[in-house]
PDB file of N, CA and C in Angstrom:
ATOM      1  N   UNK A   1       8.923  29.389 -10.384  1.00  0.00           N
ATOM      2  CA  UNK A   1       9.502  28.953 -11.629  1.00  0.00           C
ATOM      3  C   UNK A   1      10.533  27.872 -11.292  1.00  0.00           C
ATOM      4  N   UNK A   2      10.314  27.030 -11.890  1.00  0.00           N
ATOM      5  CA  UNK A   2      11.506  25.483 -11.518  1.00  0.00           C
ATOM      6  C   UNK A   2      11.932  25.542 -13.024  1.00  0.00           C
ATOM      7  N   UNK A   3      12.874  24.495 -13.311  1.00  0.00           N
ATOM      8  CA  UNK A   3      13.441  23.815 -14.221  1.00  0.00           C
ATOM      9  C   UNK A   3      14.551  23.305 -14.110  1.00  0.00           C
ATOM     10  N   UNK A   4      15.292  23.181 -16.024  1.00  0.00           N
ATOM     11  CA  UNK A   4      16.847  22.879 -15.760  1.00  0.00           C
ATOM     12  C   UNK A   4      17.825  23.469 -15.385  1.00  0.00           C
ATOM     13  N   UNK A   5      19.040  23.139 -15.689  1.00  0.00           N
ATOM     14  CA  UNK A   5      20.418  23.983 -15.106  1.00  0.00           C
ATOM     15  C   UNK A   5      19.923  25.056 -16.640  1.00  0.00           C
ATOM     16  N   UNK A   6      19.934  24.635 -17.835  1.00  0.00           N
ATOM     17  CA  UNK A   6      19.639  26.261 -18.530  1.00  0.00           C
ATOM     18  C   UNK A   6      19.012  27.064 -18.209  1.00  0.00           C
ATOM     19  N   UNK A   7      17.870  26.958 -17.392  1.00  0.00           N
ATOM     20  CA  UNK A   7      17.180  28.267 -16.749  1.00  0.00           C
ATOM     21  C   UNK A   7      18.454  29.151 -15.960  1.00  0.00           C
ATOM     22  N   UNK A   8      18.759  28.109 -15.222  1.00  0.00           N
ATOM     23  CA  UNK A   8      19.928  29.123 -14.160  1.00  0.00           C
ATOM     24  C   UNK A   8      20.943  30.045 -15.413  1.00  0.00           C
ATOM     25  N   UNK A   9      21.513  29.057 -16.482  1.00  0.00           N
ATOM     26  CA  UNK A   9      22.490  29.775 -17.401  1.00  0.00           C
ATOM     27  C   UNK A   9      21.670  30.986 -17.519  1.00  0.00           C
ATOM     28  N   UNK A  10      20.783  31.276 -18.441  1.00  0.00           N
ATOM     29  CA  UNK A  10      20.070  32.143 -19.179  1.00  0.00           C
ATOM     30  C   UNK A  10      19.898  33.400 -18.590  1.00  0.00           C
ATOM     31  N   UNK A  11      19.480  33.014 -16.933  1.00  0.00           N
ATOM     32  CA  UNK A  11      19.469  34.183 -15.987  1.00  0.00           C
ATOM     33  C   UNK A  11      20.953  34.938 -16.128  1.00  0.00           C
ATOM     34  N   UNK A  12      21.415  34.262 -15.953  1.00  0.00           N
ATOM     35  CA  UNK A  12      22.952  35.121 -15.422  1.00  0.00           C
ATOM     36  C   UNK A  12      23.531  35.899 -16.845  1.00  0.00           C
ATOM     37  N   UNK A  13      23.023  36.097 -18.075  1.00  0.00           N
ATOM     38  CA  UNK A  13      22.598  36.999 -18.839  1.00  0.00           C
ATOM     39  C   UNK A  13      22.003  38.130 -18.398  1.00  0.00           C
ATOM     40  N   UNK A  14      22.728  39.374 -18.899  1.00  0.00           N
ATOM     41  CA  UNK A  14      22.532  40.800 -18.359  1.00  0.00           C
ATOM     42  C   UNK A  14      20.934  41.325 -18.964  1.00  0.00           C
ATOM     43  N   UNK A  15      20.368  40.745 -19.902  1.00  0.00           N
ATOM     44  CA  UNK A  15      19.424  41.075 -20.464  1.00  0.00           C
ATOM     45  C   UNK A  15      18.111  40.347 -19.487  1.00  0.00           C
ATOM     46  N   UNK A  16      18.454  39.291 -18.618  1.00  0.00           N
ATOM     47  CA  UNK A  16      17.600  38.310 -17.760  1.00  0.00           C
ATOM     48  C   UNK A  16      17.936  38.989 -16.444  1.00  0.00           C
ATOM     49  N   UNK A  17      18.654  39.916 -16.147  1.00  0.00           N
ATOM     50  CA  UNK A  17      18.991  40.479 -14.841  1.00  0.00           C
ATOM     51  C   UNK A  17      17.883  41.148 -13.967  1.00  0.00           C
ATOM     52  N   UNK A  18      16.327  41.532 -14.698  1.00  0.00           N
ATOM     53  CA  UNK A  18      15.236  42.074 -13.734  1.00  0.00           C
ATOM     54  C   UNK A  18      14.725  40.997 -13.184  1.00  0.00           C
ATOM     55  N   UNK A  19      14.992  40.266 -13.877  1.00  0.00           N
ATOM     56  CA  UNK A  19      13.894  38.374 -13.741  1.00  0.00           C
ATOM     57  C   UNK A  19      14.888  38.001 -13.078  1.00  0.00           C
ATOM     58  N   UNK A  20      16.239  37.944 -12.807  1.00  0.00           N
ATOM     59  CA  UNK A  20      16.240  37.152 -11.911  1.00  0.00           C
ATOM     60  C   UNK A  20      16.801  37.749 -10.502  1.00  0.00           C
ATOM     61  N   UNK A  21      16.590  39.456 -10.411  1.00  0.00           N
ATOM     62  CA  UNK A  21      16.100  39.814  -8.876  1.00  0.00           C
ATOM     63  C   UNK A  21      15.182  39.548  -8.382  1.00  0.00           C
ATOM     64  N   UNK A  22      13.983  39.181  -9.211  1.00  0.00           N
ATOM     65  CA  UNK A  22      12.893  39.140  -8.716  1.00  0.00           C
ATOM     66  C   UNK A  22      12.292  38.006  -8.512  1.00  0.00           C
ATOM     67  N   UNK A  23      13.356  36.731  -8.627  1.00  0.00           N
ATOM     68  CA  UNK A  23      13.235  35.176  -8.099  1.00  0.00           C
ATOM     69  C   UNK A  23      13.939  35.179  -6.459  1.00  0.00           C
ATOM     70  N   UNK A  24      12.721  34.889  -5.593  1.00  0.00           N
ATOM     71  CA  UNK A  24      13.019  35.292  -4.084  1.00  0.00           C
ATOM     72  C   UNK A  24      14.149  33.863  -3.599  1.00  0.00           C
ATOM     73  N   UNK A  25      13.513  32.770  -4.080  1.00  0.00           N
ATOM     74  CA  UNK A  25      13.867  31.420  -3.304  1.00  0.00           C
ATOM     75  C   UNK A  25      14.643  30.415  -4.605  1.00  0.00           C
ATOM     76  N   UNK A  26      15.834  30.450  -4.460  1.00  0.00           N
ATOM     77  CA  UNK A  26      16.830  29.245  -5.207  1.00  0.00           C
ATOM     78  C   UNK A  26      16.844  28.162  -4.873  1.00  0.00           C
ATOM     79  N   UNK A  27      16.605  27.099  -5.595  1.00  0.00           N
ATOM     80  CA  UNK A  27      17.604  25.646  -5.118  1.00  0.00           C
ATOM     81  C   UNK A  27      17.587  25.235  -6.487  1.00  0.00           C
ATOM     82  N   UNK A  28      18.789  24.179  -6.184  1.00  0.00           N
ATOM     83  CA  UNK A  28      19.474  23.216  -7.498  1.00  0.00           C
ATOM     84  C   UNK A  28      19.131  22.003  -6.596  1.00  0.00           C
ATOM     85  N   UNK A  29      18.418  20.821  -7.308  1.00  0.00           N
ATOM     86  CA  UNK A  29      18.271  19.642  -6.557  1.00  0.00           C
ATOM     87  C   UNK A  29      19.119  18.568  -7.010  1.00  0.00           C
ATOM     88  N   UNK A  30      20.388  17.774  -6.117  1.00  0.00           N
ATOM     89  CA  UNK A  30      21.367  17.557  -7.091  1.00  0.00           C
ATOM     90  C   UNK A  30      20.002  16.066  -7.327  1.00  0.00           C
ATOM     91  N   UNK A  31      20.899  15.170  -7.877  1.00  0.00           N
ATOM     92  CA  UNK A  31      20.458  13.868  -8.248  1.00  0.00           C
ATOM     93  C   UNK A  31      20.487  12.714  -7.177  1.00  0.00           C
ATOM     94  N   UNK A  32      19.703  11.886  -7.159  1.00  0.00           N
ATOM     95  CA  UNK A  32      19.080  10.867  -5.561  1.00  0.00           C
ATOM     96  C   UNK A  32      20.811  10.180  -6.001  1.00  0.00           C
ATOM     97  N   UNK A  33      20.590   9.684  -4.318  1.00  0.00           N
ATOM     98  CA  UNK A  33      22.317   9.015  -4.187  1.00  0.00           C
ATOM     99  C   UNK A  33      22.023   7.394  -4.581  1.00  0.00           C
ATOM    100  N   UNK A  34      23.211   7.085  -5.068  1.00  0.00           N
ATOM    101  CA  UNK A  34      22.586   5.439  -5.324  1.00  0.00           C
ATOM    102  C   UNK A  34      21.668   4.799  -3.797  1.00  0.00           C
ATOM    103  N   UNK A  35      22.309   4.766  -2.882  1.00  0.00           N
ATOM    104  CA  UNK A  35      21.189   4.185  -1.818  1.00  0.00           C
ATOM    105  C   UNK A  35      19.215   4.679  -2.097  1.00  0.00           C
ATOM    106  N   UNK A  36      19.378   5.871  -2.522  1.00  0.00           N
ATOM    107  CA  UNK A  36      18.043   6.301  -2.405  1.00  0.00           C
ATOM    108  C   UNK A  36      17.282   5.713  -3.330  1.00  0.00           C
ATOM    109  N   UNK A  37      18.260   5.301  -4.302  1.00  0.00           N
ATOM    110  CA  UNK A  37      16.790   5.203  -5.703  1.00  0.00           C
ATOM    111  C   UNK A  37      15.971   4.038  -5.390  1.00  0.00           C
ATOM    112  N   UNK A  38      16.558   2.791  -4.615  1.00  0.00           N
ATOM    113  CA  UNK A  38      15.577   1.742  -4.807  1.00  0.00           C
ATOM    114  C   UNK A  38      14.114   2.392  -3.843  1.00  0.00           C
ATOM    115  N   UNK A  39      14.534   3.225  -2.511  1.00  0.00           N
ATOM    116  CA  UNK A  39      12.783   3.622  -2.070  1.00  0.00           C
ATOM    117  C   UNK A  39      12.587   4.173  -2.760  1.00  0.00           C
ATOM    118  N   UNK A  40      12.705   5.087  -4.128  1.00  0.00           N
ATOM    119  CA  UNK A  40      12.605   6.293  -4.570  1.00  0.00           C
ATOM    120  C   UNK A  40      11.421   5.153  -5.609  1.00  0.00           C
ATOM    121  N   UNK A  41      12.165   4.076  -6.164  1.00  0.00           N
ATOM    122  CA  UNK A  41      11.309   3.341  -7.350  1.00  0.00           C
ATOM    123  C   UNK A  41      10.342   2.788  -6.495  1.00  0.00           C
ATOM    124  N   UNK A  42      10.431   2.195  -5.069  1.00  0.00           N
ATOM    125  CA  UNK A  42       9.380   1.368  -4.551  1.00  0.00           C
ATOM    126  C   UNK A  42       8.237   2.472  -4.113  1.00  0.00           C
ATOM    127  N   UNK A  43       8.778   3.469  -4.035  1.00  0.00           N
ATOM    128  CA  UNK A  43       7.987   4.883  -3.364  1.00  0.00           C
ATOM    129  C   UNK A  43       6.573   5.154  -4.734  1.00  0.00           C
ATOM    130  N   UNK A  44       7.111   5.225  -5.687  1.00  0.00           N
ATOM    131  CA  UNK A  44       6.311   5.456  -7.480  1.00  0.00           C
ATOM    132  C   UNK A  44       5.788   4.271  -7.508  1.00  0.00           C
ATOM    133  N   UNK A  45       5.955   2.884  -7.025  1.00  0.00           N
ATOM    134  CA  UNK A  45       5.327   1.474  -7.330  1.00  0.00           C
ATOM    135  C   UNK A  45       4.475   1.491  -6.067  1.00  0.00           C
ATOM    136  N   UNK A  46       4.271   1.541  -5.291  1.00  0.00           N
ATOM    137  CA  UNK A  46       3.115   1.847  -4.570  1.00  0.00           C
ATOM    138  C   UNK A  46       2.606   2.987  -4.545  1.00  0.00           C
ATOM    139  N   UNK A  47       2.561   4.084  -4.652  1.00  0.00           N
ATOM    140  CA  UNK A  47       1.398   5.457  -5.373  1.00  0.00           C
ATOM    141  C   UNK A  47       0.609   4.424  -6.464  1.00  0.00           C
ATOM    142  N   UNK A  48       1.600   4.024  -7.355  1.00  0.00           N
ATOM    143  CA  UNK A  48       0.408   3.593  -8.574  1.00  0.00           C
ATOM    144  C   UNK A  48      -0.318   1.970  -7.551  1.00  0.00           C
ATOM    145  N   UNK A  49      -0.346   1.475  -7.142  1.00  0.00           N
ATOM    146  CA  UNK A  49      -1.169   0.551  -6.446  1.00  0.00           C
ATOM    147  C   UNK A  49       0.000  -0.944  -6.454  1.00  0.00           C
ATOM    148  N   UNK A  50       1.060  -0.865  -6.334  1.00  0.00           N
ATOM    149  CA  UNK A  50       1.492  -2.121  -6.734  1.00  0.00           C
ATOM    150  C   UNK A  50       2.769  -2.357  -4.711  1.00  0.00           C
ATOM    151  N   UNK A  51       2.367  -3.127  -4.059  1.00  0.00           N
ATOM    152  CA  UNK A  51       2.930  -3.141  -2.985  1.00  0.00           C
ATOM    153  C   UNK A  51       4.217  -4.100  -3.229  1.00  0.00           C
ATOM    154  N   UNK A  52       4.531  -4.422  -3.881  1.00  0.00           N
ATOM    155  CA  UNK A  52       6.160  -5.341  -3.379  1.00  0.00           C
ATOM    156  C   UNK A  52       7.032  -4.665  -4.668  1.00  0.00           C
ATOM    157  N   UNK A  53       8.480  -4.490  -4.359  1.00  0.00           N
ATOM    158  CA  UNK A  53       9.060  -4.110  -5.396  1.00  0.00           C
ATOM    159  C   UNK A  53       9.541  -5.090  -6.287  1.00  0.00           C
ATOM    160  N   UNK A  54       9.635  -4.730  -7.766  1.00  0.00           N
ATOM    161  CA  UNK A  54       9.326  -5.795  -8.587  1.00  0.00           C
ATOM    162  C   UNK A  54      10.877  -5.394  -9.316  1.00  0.00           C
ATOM    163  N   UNK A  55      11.521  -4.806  -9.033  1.00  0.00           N
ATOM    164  CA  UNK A  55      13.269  -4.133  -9.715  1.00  0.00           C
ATOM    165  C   UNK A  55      13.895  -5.126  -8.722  1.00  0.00           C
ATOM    166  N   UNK A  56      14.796  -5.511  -9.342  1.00  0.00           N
ATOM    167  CA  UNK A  56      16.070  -6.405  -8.663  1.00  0.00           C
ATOM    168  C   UNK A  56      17.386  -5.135  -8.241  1.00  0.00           C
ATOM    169  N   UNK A  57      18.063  -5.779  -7.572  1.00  0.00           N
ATOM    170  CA  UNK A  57      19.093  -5.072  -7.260  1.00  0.00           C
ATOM    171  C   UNK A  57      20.120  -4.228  -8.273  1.00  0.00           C
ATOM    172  N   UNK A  58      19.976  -5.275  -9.520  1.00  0.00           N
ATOM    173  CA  UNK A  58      20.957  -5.322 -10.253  1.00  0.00           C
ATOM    174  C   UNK A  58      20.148  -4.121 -11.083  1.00  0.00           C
ATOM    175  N   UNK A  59      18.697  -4.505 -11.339  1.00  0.00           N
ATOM    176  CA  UNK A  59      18.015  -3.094 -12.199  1.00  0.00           C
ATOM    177  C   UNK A  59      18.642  -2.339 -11.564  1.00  0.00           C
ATOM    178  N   UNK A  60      17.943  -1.797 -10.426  1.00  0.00           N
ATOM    179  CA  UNK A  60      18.408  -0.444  -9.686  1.00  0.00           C
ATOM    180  C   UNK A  60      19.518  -0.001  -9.806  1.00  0.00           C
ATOM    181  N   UNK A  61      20.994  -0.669  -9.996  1.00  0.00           N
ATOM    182  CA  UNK A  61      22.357  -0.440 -10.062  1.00  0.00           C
ATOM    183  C   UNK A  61      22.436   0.410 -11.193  1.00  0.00           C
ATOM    184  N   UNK A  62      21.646  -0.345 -12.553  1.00  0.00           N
ATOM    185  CA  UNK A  62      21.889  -0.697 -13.804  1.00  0.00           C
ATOM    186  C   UNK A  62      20.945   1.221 -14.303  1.00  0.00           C
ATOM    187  N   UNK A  63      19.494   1.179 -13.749  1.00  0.00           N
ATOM    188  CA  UNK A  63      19.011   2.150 -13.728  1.00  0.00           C
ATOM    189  C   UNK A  63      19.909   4.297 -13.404  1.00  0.00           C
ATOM    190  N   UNK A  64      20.900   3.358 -12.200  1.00  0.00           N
ATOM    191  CA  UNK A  64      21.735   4.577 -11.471  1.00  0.00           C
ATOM    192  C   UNK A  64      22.885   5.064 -12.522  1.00  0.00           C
ATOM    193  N   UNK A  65      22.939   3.990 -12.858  1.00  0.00           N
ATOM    194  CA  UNK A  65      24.419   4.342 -14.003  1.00  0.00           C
ATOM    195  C   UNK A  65      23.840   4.747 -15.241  1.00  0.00           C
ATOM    196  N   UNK A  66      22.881   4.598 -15.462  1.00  0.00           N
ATOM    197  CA  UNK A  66      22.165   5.576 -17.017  1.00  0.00           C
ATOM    198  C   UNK A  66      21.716   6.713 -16.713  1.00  0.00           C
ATOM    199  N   UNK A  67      20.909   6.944 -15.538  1.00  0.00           N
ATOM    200  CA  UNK A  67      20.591   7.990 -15.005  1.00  0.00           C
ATOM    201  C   UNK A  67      21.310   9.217 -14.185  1.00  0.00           C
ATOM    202  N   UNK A  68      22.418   8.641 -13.302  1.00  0.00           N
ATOM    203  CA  UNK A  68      23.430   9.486 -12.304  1.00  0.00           C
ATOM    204  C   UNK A  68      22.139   9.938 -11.673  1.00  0.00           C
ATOM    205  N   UNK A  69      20.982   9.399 -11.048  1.00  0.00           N
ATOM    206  CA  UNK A  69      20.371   9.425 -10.205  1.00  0.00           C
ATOM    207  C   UNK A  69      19.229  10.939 -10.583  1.00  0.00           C
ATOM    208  N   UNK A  70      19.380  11.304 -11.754  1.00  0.00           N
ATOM    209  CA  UNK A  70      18.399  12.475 -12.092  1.00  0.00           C
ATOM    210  C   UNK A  70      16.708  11.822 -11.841  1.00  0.00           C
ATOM    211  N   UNK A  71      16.101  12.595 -11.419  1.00  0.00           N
ATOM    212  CA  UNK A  71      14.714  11.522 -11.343  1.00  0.00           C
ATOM    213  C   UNK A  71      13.725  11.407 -12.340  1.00  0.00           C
ATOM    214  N   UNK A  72      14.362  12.771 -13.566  1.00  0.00           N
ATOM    215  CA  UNK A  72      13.623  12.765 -14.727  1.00  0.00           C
ATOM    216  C   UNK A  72      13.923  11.529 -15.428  1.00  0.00           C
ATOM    217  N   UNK A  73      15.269  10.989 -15.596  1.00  0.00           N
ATOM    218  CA  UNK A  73      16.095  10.408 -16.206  1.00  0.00           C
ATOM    219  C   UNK A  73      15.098   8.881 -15.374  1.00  0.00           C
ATOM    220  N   UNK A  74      15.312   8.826 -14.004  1.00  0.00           N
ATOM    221  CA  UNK A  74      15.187   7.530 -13.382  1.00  0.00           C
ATOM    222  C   UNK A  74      13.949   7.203 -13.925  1.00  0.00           C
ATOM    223  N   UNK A  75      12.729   8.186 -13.452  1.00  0.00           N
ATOM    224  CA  UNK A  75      11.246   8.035 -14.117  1.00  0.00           C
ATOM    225  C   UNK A  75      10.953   7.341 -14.989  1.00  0.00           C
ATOM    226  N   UNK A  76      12.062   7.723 -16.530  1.00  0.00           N
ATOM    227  CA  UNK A  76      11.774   7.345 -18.126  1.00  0.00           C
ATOM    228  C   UNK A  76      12.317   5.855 -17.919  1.00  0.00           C
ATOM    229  N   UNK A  77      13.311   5.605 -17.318  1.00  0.00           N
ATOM    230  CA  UNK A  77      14.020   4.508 -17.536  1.00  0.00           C
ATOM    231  C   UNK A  77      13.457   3.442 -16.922  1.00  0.00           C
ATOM    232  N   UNK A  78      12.484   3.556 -15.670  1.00  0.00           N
ATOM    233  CA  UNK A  78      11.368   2.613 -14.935  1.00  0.00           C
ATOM    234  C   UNK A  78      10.819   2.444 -15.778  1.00  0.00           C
ATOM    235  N   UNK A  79      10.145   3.624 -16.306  1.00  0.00           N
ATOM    236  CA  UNK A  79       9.136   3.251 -16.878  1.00  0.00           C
ATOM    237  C   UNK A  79       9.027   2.473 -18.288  1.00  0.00           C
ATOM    238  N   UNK A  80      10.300   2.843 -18.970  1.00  0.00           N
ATOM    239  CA  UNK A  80      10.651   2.085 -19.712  1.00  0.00           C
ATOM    240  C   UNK A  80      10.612   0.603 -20.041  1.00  0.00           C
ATOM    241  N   UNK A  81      11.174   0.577 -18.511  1.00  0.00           N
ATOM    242  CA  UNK A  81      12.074  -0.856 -18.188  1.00  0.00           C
ATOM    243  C   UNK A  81      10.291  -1.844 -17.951  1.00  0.00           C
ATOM    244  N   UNK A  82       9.806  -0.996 -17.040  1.00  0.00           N
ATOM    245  CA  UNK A  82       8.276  -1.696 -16.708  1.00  0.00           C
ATOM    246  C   UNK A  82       7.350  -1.940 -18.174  1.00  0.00           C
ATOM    247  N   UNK A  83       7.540  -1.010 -19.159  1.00  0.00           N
ATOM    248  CA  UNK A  83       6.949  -1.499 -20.630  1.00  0.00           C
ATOM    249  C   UNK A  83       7.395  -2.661 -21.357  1.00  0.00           C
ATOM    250  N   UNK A  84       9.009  -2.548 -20.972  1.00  0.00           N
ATOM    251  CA  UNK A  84       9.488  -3.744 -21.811  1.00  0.00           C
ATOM    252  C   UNK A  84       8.798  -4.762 -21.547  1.00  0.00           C
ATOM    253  N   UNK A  85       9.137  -4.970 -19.469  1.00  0.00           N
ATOM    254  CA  UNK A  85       8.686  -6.571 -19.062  1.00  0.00           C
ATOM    255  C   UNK A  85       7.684  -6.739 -19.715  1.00  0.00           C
ATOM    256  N   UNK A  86       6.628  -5.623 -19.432  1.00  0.00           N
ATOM    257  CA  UNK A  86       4.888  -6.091 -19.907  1.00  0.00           C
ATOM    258  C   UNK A  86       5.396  -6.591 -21.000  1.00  0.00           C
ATOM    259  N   UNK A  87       5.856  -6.354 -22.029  1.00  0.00           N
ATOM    260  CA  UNK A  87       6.075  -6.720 -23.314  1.00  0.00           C
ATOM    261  C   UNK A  87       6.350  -8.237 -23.650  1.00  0.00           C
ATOM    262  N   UNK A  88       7.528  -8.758 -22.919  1.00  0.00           N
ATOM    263  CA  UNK A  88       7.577 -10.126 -22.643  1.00  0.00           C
ATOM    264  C   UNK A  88       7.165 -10.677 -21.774  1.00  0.00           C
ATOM    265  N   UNK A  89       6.260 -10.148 -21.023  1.00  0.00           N
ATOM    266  CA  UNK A  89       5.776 -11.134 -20.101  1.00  0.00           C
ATOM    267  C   UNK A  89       6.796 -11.401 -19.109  1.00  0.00           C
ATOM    268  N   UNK A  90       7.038 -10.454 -18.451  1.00  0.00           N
ATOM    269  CA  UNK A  90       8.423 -10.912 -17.580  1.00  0.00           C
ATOM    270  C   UNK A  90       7.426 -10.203 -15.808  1.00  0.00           C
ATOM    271  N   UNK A  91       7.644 -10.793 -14.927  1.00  0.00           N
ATOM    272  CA  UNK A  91       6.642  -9.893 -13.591  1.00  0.00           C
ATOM    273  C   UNK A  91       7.382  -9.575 -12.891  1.00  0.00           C
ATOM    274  N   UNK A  92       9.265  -9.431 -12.884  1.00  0.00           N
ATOM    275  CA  UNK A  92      10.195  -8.815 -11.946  1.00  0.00           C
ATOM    276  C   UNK A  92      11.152  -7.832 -13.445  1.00  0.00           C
ATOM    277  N   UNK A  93      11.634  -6.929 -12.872  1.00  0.00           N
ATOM    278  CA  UNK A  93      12.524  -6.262 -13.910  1.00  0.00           C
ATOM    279  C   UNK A  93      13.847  -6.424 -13.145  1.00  0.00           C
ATOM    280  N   UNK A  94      14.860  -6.952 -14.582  1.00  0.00           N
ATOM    281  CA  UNK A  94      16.325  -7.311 -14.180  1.00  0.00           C
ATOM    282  C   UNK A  94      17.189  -6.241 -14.937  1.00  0.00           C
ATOM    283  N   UNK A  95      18.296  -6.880 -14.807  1.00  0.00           N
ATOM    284  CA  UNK A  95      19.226  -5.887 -15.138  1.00  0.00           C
ATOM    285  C   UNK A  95      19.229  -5.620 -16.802  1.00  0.00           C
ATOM    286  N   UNK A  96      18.920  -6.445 -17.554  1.00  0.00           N
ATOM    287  CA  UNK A  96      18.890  -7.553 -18.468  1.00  0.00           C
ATOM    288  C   UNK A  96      17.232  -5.871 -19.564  1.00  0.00           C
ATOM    289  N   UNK A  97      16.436  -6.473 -18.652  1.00  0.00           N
ATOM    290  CA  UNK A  97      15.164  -5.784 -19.208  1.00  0.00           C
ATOM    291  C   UNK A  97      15.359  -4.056 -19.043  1.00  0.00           C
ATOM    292  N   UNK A  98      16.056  -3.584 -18.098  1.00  0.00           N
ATOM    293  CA  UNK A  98      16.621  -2.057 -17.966  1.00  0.00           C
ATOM    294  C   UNK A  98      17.317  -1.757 -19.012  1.00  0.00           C
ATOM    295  N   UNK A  99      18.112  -2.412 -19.690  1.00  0.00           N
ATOM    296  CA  UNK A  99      19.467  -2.346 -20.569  1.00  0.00           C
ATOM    297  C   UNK A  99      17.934  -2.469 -22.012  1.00  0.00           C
ATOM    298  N   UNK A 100      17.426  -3.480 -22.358  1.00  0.00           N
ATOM    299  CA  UNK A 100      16.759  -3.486 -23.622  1.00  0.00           C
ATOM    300  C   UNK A 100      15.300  -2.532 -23.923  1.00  0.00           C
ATOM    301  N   UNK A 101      14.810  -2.098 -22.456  1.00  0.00           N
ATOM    302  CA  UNK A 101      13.784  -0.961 -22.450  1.00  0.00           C
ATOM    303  C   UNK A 101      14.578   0.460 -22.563  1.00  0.00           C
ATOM    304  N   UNK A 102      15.550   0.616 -21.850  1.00  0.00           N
ATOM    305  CA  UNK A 102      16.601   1.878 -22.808  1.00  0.00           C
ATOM    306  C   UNK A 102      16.980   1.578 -24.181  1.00  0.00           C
ATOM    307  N   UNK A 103      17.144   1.126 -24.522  1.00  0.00           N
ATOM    308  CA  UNK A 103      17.392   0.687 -26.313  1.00  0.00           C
ATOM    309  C   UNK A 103      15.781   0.841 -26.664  1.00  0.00           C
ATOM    310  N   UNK A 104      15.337   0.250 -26.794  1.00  0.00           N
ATOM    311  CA  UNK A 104      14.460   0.186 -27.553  1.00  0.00           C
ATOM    312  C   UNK A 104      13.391   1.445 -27.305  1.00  0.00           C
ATOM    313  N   UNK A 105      13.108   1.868 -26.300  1.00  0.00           N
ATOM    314  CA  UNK A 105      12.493   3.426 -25.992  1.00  0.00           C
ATOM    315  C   UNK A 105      13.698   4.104 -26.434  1.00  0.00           C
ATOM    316  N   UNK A 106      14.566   4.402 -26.281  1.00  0.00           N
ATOM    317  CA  UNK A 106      15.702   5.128 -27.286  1.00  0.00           C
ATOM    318  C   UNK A 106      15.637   6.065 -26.084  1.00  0.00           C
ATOM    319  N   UNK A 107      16.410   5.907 -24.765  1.00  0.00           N
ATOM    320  CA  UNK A 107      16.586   6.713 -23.634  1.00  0.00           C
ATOM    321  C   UNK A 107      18.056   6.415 -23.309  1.00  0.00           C
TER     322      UNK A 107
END
């Protein structure tokens, strides 16, 4: 069983107390450190087939500070950011296209 930090709350409820003796192995995974996220985005851009990274520095910065490095959070906001460009026709994502693919996906 994985999830959010509310799973952990919910357990520590006396009524959740059989369920959660009977969870053998814990972890909390904190959030990637700013250094990590740019392999973390180039890591997801080559799985899907695309070899050079196409985020500028300034995305990635721009990405860390909306996100605090959650990877659910980072995921939406790539991916976001990668819909916008398609959108205008843009083939690198800036700081610029991170900021208006969160607005406009409403993330």
């Amino acid at each position: 069983m994985s999830g959010q930090s509310q799973i952990r709350n919910k357990l520590q409820l006396a009524v959740n107390a059989p369920l959660k003796q009977r969870i053998a192995v814990k972890y909390v995974m904190q959030g990637l450190k700013p250094e990590e996220l740019s392999d973390y985005i180039f890591t997801r851009l080559k799985s899907a087939g695309l070899h050079e990274n196409i985020f500028t520095q300034a995305a990635i910065e721009a990405i860390y500070s909306a996100s605090k490095g959650v990877p659910r959070l980072v995921n939406s906001l790539a991916t976001s950011s990668l819909m916008y460009a398609c959108s205008i026709k843009q083939k690198h994502v800036d700081e610029e296209i991170v900021y208006q693919g969160q607005k406009d996906f409403d993330i």
